[in-house]
C-alpha atoms as a PDB file:
ATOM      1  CA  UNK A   1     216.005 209.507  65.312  1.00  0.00           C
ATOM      2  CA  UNK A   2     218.550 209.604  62.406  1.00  0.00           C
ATOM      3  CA  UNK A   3     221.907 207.886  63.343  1.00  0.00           C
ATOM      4  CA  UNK A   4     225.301 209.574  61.111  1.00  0.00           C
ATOM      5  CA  UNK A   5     228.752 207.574  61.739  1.00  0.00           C
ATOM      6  CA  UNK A   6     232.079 208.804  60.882  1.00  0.00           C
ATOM      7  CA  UNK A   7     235.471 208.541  61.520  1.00  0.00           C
ATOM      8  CA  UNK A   8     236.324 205.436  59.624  1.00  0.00           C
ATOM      9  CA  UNK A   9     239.978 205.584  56.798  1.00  0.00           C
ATOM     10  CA  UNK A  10     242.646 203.735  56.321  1.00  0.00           C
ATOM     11  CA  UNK A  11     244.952 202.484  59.370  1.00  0.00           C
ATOM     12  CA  UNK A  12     248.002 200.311  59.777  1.00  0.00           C
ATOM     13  CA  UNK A  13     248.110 197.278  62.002  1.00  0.00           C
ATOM     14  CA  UNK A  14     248.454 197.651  65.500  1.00  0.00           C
ATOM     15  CA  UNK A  15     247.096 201.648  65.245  1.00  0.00           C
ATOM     16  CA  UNK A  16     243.885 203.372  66.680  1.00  0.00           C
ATOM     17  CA  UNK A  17     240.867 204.856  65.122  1.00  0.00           C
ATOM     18  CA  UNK A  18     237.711 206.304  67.221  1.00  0.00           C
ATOM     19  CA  UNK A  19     234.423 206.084  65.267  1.00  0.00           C
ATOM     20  CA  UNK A  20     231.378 208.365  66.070  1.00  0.00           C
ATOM     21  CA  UNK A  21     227.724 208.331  65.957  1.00  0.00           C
ATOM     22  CA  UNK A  22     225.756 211.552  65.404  1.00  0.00           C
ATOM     23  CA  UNK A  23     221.953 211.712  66.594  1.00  0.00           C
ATOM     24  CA  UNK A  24     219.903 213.750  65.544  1.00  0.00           C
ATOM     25  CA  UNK A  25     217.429 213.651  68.418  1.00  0.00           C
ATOM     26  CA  UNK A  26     217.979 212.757  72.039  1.00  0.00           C
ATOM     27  CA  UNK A  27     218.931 209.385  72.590  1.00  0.00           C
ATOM     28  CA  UNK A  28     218.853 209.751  76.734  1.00  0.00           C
ATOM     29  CA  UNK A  29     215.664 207.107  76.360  1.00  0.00           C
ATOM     30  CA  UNK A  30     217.451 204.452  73.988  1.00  0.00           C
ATOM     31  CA  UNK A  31     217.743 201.660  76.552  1.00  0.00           C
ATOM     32  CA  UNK A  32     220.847 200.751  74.369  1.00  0.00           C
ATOM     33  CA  UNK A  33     222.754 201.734  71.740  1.00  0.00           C
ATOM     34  CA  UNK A  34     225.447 199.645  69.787  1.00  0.00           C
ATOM     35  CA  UNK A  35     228.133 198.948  66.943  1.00  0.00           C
ATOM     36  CA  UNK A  36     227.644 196.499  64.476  1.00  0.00           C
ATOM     37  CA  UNK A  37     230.191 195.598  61.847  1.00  0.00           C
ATOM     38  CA  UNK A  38     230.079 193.744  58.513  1.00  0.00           C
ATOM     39  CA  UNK A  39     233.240 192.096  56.384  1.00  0.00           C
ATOM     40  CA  UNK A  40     233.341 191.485  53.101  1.00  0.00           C
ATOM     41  CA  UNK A  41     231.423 188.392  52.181  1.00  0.00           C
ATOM     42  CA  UNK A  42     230.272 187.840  56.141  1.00  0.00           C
ATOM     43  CA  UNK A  43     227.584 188.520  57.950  1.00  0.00           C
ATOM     44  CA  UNK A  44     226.698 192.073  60.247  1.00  0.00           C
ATOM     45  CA  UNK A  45     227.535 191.253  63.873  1.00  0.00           C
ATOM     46  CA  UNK A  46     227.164 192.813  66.643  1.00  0.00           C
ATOM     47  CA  UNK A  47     230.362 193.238  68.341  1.00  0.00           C
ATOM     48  CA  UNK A  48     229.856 196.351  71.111  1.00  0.00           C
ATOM     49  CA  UNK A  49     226.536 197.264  73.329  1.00  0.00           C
ATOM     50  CA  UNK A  50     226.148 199.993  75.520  1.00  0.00           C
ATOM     51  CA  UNK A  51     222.951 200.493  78.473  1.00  0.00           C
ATOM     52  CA  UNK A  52     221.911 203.626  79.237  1.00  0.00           C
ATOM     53  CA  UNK A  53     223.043 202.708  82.501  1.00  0.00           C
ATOM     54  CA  UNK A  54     226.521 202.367  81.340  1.00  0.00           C
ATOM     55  CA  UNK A  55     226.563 198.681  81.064  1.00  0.00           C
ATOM     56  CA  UNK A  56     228.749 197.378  78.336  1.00  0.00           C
ATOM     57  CA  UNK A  57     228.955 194.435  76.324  1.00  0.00           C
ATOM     58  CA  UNK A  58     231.317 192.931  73.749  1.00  0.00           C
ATOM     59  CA  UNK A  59     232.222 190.617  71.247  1.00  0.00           C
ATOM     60  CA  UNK A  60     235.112 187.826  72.226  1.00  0.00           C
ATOM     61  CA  UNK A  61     236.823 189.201  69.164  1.00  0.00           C
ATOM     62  CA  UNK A  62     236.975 192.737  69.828  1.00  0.00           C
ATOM     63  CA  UNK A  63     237.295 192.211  73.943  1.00  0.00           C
ATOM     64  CA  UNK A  64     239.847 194.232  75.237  1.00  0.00           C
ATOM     65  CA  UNK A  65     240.914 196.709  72.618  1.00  0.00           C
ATOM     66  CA  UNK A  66     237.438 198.301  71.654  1.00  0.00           C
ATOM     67  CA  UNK A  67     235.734 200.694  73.533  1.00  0.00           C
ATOM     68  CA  UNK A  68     231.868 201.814  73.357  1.00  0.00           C
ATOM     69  CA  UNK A  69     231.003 205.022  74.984  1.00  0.00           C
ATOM     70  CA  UNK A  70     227.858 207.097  74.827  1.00  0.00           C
ATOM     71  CA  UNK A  71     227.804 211.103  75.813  1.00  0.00           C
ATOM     72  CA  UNK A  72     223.542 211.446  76.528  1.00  0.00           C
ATOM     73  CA  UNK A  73     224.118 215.277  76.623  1.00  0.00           C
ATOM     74  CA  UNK A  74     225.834 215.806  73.264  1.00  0.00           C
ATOM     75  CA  UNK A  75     224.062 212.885  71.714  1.00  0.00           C
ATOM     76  CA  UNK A  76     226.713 210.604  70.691  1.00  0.00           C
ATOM     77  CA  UNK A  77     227.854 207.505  70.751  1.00  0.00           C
ATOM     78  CA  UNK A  78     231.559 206.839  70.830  1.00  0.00           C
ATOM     79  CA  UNK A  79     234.066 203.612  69.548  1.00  0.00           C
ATOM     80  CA  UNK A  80     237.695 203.597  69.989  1.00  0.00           C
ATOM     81  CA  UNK A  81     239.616 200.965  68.800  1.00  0.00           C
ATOM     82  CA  UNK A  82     243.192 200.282  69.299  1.00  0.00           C
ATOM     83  CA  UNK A  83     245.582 197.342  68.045  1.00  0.00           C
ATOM     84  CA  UNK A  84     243.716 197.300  65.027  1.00  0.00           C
ATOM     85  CA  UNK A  85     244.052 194.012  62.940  1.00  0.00           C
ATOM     86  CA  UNK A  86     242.981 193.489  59.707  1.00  0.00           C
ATOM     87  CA  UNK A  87     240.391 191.007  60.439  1.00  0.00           C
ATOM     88  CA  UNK A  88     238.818 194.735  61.775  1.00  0.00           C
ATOM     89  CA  UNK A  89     238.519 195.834  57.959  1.00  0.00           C
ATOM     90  CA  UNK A  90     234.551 196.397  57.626  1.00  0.00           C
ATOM     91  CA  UNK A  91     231.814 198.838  57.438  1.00  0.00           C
ATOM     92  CA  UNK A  92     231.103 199.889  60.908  1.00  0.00           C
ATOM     93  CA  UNK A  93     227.403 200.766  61.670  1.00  0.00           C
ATOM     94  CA  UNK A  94     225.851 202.812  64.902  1.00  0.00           C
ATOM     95  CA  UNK A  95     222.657 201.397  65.897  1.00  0.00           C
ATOM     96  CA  UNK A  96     219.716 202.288  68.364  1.00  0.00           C
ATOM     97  CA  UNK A  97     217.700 199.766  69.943  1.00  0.00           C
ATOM     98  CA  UNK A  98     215.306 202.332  71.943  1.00  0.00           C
ATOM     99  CA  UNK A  99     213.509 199.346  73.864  1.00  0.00           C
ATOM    100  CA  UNK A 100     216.237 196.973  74.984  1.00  0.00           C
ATOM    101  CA  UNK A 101     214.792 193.997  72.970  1.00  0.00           C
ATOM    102  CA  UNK A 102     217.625 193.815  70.481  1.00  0.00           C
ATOM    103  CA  UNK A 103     215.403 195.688  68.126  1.00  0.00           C
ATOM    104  CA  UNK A 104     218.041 197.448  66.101  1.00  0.00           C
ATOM    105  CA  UNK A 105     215.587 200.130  64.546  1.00  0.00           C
ATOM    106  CA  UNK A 106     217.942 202.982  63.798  1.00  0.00           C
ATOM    107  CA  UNK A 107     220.950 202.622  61.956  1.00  0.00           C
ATOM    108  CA  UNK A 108     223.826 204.914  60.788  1.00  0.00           C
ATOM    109  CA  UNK A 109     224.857 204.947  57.303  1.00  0.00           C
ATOM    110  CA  UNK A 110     227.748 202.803  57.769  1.00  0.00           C
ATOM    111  CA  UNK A 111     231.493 204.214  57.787  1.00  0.00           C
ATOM    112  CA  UNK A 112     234.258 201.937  56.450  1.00  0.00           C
ATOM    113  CA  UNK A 113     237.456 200.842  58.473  1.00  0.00           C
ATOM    114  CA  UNK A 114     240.169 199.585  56.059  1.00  0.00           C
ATOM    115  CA  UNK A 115     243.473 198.194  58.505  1.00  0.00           C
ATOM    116  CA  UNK A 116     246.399 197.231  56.197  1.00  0.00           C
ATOM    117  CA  UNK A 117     248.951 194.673  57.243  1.00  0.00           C
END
């Protein structure tokens, strides 16, 4: 399955964005699905996980003001973020791991998030 993110620009502190993940194929079987994001000069990380039961996980730093969502039907997969900082500025990447094994075997294209003090 091909993976197509969008959504990412430019934002002020403190403001919203919602990113989006496109598939191509069905992703009803993908046992999870996830965003991973990468700053300049750092490492990817993963930093929110979604079950296909719904079951969400996050990283301490985005806790509480991200939110992963997946629609099955329409084949997407869904991150709002609010109270943007810009420690947030990265390239945010969709990501399938079809197994559950934290085999991240599809990936999006990347779509960059720039927040501006």
């Amino acid at each position: 399955v091909q993976l197509q993110g969008s959504g990412g620009g430019l934002v002020q502190a403190g403001g919203s964005l919602r990113l989006s993940c496109a598939a191509s194929a069905s992703i009803f079987s993908f046992l999870a699905m996830g965003w991973y994001r990468q700053a300049p000069g750092k490492d990817r990380e993963l930093i929110a996980r979604i079950s296909n039961g719904n079951m969400r996980k996050y990283a301490d730093s985005v806790l509480g003001r991200f939110t992963i969502s997946r629609d099955n039907g329409k084949n997407m997969l869904h991150l709002q973020m609010n109270n943007l900082t810009p420690e947030d500025t990265a390239v945010y990447y969709c990501a399938a791991d079809k197994y559950g094994t934290n085999q991240w075997d599809n990936w999006g294209q990347g779509t960059l998030v720039t927040v501006s003090s």
